[in-house]
Protein backbone atom coordinates (compact mmCIF):
# COMPACT_ATOMS: atom_id res chain seq x y z
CA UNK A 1 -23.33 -84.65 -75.43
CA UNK A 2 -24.54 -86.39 -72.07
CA UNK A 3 -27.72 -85.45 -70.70
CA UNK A 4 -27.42 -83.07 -67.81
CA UNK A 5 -29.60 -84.35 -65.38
CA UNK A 6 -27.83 -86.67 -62.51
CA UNK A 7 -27.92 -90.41 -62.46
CA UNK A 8 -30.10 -90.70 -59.14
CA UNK A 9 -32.28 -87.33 -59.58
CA UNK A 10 -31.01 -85.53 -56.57
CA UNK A 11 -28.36 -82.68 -58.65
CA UNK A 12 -27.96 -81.26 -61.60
CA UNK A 13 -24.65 -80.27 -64.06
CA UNK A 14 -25.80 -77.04 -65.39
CA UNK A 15 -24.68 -77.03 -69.21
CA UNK A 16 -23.37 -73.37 -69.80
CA UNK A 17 -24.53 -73.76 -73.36
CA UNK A 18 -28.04 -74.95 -72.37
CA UNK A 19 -28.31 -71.64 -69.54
CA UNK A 20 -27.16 -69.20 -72.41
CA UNK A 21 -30.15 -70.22 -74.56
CA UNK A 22 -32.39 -70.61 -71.11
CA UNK A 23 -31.60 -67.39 -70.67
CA UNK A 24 -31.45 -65.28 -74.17
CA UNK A 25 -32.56 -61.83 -74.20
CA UNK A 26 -31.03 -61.41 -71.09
CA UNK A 27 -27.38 -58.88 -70.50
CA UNK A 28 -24.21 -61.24 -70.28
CA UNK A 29 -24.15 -59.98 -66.49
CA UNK A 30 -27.54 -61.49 -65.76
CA UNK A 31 -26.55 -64.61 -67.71
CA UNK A 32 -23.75 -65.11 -66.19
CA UNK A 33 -25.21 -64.79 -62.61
CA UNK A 34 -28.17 -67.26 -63.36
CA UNK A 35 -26.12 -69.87 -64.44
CA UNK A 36 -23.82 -69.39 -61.08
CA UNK A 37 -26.83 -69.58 -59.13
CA UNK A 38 -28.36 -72.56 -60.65
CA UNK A 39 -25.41 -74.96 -60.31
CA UNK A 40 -24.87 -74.00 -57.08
CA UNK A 41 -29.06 -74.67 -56.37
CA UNK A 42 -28.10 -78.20 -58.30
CA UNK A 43 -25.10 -79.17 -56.13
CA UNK A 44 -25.00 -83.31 -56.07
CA UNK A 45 -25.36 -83.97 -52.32
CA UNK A 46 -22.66 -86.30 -51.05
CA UNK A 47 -21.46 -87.44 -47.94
CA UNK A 48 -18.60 -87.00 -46.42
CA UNK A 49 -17.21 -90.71 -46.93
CA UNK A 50 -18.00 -90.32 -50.68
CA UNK A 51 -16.38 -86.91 -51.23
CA UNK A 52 -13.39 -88.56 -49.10
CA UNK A 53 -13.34 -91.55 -51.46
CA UNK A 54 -13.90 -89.54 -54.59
CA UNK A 55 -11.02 -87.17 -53.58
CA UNK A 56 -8.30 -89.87 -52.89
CA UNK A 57 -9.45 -91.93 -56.38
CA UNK A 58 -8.58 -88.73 -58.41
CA UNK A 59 -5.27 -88.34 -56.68
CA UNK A 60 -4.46 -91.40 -57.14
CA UNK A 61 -5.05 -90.71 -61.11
CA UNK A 62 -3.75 -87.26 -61.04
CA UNK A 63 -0.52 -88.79 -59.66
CA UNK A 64 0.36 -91.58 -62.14
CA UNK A 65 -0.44 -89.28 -65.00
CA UNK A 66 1.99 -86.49 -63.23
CA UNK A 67 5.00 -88.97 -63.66
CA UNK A 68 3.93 -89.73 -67.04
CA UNK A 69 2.72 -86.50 -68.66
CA UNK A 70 4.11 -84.02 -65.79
CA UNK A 71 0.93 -82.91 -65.02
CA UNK A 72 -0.85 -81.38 -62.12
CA UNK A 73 -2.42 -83.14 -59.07
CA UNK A 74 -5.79 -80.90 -59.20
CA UNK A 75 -6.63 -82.25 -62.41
CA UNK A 76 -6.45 -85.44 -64.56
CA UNK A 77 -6.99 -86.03 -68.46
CA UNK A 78 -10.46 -86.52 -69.67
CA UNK A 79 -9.50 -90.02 -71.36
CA UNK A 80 -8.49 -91.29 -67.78
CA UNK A 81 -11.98 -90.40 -66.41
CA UNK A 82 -13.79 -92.30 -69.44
CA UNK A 83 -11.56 -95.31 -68.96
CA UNK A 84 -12.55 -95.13 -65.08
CA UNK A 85 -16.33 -94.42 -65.81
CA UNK A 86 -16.09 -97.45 -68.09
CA UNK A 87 -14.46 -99.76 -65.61
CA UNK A 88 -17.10 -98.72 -62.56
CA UNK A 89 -20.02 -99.36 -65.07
CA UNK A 90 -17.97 -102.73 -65.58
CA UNK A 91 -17.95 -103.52 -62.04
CA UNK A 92 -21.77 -102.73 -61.39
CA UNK A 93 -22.85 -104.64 -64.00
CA UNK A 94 -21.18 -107.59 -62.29
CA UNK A 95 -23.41 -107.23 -59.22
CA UNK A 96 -26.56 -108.74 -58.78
CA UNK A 97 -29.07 -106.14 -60.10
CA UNK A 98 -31.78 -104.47 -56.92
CA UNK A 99 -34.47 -102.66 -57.74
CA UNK A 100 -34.53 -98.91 -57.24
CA UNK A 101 -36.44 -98.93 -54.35
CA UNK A 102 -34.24 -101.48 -52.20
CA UNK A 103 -31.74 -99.22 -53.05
CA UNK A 104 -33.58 -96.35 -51.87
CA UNK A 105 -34.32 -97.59 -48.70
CA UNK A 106 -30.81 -98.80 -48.56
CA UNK A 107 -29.39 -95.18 -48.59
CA UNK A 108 -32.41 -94.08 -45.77
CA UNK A 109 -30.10 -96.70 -43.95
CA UNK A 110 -26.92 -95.59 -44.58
CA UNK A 111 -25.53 -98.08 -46.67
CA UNK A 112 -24.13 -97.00 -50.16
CA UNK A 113 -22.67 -99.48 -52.42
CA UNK A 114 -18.63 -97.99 -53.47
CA UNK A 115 -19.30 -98.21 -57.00
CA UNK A 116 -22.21 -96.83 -57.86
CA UNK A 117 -21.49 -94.37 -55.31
CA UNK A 118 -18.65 -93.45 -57.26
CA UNK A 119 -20.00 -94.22 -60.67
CA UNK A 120 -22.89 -91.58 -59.86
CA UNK A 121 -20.10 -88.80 -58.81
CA UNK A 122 -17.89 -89.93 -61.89
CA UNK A 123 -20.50 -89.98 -64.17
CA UNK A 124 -21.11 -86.48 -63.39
CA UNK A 125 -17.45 -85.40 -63.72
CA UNK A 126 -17.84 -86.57 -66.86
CA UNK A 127 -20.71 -84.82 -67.82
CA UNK A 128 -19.05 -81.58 -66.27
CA UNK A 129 -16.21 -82.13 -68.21
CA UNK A 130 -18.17 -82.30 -71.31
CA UNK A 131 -20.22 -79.49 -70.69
CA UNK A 132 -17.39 -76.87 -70.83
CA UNK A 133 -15.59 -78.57 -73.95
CA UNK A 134 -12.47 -79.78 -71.32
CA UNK A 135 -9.97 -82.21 -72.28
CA UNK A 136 -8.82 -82.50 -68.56
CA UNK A 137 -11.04 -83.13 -65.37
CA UNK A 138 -10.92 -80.19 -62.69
CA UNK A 139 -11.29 -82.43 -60.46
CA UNK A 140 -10.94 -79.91 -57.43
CA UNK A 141 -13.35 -76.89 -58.92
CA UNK A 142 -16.01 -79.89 -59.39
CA UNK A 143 -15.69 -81.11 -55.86
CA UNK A 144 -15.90 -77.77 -54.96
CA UNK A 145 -18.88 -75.94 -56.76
CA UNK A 146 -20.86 -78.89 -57.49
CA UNK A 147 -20.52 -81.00 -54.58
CA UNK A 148 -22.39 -80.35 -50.91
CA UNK A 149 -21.46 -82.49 -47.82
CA UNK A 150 -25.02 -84.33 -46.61
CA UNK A 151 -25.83 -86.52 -44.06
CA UNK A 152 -24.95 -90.30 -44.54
CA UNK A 153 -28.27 -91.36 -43.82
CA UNK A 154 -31.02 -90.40 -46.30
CA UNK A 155 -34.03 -89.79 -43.30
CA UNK A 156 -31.54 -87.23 -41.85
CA UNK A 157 -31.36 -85.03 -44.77
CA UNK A 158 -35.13 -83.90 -43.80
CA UNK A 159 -34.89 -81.23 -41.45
CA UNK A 160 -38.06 -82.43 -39.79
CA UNK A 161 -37.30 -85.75 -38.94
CA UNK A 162 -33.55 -84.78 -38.00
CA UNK A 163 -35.14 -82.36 -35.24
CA UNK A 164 -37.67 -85.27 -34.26
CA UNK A 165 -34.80 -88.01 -33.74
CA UNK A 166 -33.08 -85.50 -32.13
CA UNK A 167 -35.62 -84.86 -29.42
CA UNK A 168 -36.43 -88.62 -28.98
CA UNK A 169 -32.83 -89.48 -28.46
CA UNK A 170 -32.31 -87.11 -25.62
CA UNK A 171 -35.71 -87.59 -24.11
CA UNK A 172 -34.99 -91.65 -24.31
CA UNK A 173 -31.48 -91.07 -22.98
CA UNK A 174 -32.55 -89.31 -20.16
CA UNK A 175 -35.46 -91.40 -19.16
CA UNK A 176 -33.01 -93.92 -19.37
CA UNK A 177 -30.43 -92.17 -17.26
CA UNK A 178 -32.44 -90.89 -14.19
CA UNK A 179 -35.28 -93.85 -14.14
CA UNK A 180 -33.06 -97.01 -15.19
CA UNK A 181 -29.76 -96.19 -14.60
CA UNK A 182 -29.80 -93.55 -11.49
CA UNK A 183 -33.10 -93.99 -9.87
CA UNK A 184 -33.82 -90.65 -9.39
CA UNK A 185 -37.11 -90.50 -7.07
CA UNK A 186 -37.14 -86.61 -7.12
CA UNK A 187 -36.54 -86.78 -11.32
CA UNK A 188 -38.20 -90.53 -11.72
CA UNK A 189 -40.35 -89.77 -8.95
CA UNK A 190 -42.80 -93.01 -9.51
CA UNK A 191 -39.81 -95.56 -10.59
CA UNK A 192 -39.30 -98.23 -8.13
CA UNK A 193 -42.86 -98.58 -6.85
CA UNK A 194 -45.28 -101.24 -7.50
CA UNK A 195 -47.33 -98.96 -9.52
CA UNK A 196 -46.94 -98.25 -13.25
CA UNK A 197 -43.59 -96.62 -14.71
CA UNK A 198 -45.80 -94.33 -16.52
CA UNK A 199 -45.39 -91.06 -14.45
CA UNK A 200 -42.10 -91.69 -13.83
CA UNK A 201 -40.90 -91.60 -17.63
CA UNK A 202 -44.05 -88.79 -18.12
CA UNK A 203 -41.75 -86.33 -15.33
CA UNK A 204 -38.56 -87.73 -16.62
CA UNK A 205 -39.46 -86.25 -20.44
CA UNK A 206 -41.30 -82.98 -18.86
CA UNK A 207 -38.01 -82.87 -17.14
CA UNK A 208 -35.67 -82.75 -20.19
CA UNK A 209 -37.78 -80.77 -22.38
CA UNK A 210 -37.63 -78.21 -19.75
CA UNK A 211 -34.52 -78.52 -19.16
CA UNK A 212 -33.12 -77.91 -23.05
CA UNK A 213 -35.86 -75.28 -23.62
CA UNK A 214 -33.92 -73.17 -20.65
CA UNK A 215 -38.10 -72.51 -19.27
CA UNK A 216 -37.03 -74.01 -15.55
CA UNK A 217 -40.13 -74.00 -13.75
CA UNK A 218 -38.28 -75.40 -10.60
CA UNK A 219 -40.87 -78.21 -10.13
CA UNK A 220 -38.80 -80.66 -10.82
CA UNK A 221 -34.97 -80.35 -9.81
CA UNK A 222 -31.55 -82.79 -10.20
CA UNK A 223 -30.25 -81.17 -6.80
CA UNK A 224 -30.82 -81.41 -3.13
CA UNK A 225 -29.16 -80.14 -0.17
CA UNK A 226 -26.47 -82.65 1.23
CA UNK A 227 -26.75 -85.08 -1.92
CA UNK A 228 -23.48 -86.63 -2.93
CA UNK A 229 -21.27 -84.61 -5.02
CA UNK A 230 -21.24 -87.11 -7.95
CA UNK A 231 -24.85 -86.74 -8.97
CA UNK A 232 -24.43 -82.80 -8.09
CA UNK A 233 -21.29 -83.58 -11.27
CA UNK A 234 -23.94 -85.04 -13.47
CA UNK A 235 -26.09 -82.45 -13.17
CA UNK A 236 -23.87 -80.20 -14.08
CA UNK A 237 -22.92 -82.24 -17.52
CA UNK A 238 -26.78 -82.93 -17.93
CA UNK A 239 -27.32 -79.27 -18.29
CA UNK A 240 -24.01 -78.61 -20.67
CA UNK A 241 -25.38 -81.36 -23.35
CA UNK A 242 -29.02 -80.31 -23.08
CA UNK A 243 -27.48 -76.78 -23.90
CA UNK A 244 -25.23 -78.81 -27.32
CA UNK A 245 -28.61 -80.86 -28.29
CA UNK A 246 -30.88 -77.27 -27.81
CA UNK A 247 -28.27 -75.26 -29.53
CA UNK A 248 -28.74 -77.93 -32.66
CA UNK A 249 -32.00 -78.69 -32.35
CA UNK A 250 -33.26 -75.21 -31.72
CA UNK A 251 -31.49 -73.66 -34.91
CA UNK A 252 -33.09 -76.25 -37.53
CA UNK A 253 -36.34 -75.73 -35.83
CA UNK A 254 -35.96 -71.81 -35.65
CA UNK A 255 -35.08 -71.87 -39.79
CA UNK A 256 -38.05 -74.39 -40.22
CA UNK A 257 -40.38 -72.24 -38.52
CA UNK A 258 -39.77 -68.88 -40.54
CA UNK A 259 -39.29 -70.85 -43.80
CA UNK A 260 -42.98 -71.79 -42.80
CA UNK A 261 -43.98 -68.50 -41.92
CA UNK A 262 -42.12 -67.03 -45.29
CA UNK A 263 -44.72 -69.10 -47.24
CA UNK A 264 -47.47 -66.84 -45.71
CA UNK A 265 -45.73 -64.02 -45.66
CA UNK A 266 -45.35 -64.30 -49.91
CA UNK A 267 -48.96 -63.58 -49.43
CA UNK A 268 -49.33 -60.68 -47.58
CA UNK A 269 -46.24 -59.31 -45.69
CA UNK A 270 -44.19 -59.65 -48.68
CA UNK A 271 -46.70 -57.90 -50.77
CA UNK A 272 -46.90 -54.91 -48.43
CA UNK A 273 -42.86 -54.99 -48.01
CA UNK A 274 -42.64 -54.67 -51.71
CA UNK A 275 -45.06 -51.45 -52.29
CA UNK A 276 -43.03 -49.71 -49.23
CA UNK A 277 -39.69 -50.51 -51.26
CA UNK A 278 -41.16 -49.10 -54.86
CA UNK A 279 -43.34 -46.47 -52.99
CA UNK A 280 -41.32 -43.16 -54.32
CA UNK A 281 -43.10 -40.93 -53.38
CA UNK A 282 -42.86 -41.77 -50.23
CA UNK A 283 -40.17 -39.92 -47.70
CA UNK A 284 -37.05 -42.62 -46.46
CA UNK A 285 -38.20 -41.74 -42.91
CA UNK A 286 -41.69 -42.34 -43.12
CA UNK A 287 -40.63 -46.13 -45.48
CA UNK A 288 -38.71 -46.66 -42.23
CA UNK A 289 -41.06 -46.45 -39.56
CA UNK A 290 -43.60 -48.49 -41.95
CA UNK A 291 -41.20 -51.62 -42.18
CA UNK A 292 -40.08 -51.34 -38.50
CA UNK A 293 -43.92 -51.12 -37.81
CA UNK A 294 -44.48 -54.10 -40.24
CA UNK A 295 -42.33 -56.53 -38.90
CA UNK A 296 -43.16 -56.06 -34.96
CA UNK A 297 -46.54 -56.72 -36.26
CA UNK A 298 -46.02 -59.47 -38.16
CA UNK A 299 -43.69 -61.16 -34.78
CA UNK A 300 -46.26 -59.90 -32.64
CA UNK A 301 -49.07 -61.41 -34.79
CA UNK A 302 -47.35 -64.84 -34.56
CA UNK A 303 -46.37 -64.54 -31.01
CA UNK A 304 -50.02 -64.17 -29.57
CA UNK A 305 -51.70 -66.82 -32.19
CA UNK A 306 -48.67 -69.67 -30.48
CA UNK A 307 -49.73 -68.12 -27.02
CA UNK A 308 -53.64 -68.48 -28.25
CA UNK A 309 -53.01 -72.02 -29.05
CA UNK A 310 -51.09 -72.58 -25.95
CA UNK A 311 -54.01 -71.10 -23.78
CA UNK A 312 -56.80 -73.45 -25.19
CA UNK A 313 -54.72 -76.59 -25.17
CA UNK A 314 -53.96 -75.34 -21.07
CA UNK A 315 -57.64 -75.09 -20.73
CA UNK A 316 -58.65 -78.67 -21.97
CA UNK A 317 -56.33 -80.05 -19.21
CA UNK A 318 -57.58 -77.58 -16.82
CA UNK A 319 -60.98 -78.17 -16.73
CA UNK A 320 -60.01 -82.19 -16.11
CA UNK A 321 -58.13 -81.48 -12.83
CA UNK A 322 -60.14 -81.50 -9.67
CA UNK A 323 -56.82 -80.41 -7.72
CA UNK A 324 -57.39 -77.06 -5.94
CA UNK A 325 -55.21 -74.23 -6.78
CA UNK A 326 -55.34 -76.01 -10.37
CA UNK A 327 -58.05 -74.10 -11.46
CA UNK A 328 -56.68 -71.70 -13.44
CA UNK A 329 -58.73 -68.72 -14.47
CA UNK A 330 -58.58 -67.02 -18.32
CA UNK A 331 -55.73 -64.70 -17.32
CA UNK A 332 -53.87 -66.90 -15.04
CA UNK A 333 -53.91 -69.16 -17.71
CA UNK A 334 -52.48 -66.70 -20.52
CA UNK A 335 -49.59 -66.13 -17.50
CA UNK A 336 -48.92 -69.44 -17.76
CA UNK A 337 -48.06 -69.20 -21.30
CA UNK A 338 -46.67 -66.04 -21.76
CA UNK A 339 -44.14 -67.10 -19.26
CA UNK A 340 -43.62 -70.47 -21.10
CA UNK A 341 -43.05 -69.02 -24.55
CA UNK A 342 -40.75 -66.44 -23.34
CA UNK A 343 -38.84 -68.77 -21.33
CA UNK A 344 -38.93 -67.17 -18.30
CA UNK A 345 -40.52 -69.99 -16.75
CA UNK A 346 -40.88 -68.70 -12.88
CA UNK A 347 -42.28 -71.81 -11.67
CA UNK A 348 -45.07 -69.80 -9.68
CA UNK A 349 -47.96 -71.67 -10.85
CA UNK A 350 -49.25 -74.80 -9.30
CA UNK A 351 -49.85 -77.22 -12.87
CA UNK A 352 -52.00 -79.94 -13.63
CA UNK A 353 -49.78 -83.35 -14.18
CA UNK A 354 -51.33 -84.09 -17.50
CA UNK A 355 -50.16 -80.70 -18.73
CA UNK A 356 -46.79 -81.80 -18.95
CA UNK A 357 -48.22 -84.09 -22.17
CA UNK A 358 -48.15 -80.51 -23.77
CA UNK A 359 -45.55 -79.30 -22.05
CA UNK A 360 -42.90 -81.19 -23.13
CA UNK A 361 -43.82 -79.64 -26.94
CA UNK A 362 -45.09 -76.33 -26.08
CA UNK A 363 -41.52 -75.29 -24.03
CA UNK A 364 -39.63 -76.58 -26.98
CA UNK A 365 -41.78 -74.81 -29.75
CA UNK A 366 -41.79 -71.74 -27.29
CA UNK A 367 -38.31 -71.56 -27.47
CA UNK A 368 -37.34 -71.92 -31.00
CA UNK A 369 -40.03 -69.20 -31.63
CA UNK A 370 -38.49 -66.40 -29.18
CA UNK A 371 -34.56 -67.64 -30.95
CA UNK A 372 -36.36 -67.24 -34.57
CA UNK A 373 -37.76 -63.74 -33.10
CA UNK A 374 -34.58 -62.12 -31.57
CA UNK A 375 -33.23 -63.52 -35.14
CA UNK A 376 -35.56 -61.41 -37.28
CA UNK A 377 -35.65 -58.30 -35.02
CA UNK A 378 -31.21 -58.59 -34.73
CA UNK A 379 -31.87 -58.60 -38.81
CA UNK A 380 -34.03 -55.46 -38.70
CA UNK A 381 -31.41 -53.62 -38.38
CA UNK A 382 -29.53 -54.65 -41.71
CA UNK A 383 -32.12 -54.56 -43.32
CA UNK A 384 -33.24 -50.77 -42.71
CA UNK A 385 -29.62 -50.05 -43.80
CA UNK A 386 -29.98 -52.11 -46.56
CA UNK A 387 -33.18 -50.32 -47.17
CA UNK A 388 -31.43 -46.71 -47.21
CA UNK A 389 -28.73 -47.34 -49.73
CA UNK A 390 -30.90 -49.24 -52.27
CA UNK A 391 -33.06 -45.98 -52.00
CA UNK A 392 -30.48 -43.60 -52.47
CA UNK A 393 -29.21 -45.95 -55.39
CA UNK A 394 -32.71 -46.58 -57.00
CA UNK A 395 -33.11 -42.44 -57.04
CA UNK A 396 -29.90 -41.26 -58.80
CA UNK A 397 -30.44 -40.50 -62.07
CA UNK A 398 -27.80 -39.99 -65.05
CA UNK A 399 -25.52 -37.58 -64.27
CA UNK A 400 -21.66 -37.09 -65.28
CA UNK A 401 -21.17 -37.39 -61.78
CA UNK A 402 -22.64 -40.65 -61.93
CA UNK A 403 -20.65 -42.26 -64.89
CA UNK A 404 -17.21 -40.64 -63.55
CA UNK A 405 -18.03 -42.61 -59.80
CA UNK A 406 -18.62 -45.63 -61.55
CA UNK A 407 -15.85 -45.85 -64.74
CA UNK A 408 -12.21 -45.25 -64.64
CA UNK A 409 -10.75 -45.26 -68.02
CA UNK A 410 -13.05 -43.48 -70.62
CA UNK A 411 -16.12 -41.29 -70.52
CA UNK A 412 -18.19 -44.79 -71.05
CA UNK A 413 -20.25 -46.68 -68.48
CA UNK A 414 -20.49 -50.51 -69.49
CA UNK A 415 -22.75 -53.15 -67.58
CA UNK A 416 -19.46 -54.75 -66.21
CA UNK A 417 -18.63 -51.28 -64.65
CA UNK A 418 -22.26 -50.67 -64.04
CA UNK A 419 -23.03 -53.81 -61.74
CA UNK A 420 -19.23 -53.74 -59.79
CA UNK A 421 -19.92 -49.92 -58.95
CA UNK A 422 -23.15 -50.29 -57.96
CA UNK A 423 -22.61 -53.71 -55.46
CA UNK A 424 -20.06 -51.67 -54.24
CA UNK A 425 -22.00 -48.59 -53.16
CA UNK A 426 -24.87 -51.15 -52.03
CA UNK A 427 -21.90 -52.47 -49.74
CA UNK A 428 -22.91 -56.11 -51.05
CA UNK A 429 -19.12 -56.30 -51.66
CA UNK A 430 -16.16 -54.68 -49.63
CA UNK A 431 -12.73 -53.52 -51.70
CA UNK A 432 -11.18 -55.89 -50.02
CA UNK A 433 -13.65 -58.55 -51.90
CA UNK A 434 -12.27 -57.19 -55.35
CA UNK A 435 -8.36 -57.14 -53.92
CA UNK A 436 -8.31 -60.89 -53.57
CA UNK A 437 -10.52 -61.16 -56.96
CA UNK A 438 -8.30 -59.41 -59.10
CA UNK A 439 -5.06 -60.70 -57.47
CA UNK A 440 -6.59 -63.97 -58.84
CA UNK A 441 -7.39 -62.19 -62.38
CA UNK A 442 -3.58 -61.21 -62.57
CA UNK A 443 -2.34 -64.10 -61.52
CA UNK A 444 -3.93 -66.20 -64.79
CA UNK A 445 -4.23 -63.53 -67.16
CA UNK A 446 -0.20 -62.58 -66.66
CA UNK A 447 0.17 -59.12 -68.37
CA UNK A 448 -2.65 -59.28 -70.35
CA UNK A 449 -6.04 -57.64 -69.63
CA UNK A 450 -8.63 -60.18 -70.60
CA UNK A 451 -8.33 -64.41 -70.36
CA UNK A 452 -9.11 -66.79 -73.22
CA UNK A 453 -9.54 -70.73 -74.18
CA UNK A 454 -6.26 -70.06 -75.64
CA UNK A 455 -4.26 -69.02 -72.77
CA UNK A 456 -5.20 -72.18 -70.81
CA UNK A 457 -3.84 -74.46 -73.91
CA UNK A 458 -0.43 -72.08 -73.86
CA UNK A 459 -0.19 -72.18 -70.44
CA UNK A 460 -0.17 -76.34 -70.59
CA UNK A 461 2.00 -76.32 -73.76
CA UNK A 462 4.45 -74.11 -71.76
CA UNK A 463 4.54 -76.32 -68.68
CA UNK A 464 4.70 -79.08 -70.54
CA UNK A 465 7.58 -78.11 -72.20
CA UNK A 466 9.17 -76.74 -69.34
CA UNK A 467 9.06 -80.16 -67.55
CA UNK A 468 10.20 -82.26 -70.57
CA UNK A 469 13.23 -79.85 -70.56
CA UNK A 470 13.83 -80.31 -66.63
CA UNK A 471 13.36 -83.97 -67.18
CA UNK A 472 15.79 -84.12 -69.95
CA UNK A 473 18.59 -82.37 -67.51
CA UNK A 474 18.15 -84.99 -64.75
């Protein structure tokens, strides 16, 4: 058998046979979920050109061998995908060889070469194939559960830098727009003079950062009474895309941010989470208040360390303005940010220019913190409900009542019963959930209550024969 690990390191074909062993001494139940969970944590990532071309080569296969062997266009034999594997292998070997690194850099780029593009994904078919003892490649189900769609170019796939070109293409574009394009004075207010661009593109930024972050001081403005209704138009579609660039931008910053804060909060939040949840003693009222009281701490601890930061950065500008009303006392300062990192922005406060140098990152960062914020407290909820069924569910002990809820034939509660009663009452799945399942049991079991290696053979061996009979009619 084929190793299991993926040509170019970045997914993994779980081996059913390998997870059993991974996972001996556990139940069947927590086997089973494991190995679920791992191939969908090892998904190849593709992009959407490959799992295009992937999809229309296996078609293309599935078809000729449907008006040869009357078979199905989700699947193709297994001898097919070797001869293919063997023919892309034949193809790459033709090229001139690059060294792993050029190709690398290649894919940060956005350039993938067809066939070893496709010899990577094939390769893994294969290997999936293998795994689970097939004669024909699913080619659908491995698309499916062992594919994910990526970004084309490799430096996009890091959330980090995705959020960074983000923000540099709309700050370019609009420096571009209002200093180059329009000649703004009251957005570009320096551009056209014989000084240096400098402030101009400095306001221009502040501008757009302000702008997308929804803060709206109202020192700098796009409209003025009696302007022409054109540029009154653009504003209008300026705001609309800084709204689709904040609404992307915001979301991948807002799930960067608590992933950052979860990594801290393994240390100590988590910990003091977990002793509420296996406290029994403990009333459910009392668990309540502690984890409501736990996580407006926790928000409220980050929320005045990013104002804390924002006050001393404010102050080191301050004290280099010699503008009066810029002089900014402690508390007039912490207004300053409060208002910032709530977005409130009133635009009350006379700033120092060179402020804007933080600016344009503190309203951004201030934002996606109060999104990540109204995200976490709009969970609280859930979670405290959460939180009351897995109590009432952790404190039931065995009772008739308890095997007669949960089993429907006999006077015998098995693990299968066991887990699909209890994610039930946990209402982690809904009865619709297990309508649609079990429509899908009885449609390949047939009458029969249980599905084996045998039934798939029949059921080919029965279509089979049914389409050499129709094809003998005709």
């Amino acid at each position: 058998m084929m190793s299991s690990s993926s040509s170019d390191g970045d997914g993994t074909i779980i081996d059913p046979k390998e997870s059993r062993i991974k996972n001996r001494g556990k139940s069947d139940i927590e086997t089973l979920a494991r190995t679920i969970d791992d191939r969908f944590q090892n998904r190849l990532r593709v992009t959407f050109w490959e799992r295009k071309k992937f999809l229309d080569i296996c078609f293309e296969i599935a078809k000729k061998e449907e008006e040869s062997r009357n078979g199905s266009l989700s699947r193709f034999s297994k001898e097919g995908l070797v001869i293919l594997v063997e023919e892309l292998k034949g193809r790459v070997a033709q090229k001139p060889r690059a060294s792993r690194l050029y190709d690398e850099l290649l894919k940060l780029i956005g350039y993938y070469d067809p066939d070893k593009s496709m010899l990577r994904l094939f390769e893994a078919g294969l290997r999936y194939t293998e795994n689970s003892d097939e004669d024909e490649f699913h080619f659908r189900d491995f698309n499916f559960y062992c594919t994910v769609i990526a970004s084309k170019y490799g430096l996009m796939r890091i959330p980090g830098l995705t959020v960074m070109f983000s923000l540099v293409a709309f700050y370019f574009g609009s420096a571009v727009l209002f200093c180059a394009i329009m000649n703004d004075q009251n957005v570009c207010p320096s551009y056209g003079n014989n000084s240096s661009h400098h402030d101009g593109w400095l306001t221009t930024i502040y501008f757009a950062s302000v702008t997308m972050s929804t803060v709206g001081y109202g020192d700098v403005s796009l409209y003025e009474y009696g302007q022409p209704k054109w540029i009154t138009c653009i504003a209008i579609v300026y705001m609309l895309v800084a709204m689709a660039v904040a609404l992307s931008v915001f979301a991948k910053v807002a799930d960067m941010a608590m992933n950052g804060i979860g990594l801290y909060k393994v240390h100590m939040f988590s910990r003091i989470k977990t002793k509420i949840m296996e406290s029994k003693d403990m009333p459910l009222y009392k668990q309540i208040r502690r984890l409501i009281a736990l996580r407006v701490i926790e928000l409220s601890i980050y929320f005045f360390a990013l104002n804390l930061f924002g006050v001393f950065v404010a102050r080191f500008f301050i004290a280099r303005s010699d503008v009066e009303g810029q002089q900014w006392n402690w508390m007039t300062t912490l207004y300053w940010a409060i208002q910032t990192t709530t977005t409130i922005g009133y635009g009350d406060i006379n700033q120092p220019f060179e402020l804007r140098y933080f600016n344009i990152f503190f309203t951004s960062l201030g934002t996606a913190f109060v999104g990540a914020c109204l995200g976490s407290l709009a969970g609280l909820k859930e979670e405290i409900n959460d939180h009351r069924r897995y109590y009432a569910w952790k404190r039931r002990e065995l009772s008739k009542m308890l095997i007669d809820e949960l089993q429907v034939n006999d006077d015998k509660l098995d693990q299968y019963e066991f887990v699909i009663g209890s994610l039930l009452l946990l209402q982690k799945v809904t009865t619709a959930d297990i309508d649609h399942i079990m429509d899908k049991f009885r449609d390949l079991a047939g009458d029969k209550n249980y599905i084996c290696v045998s039934d798939e053979m029949d059921g080919n061996n029965k279509r089979n024969n049914l389409n050499l009979i129709e094809s003998k009619k005709e």
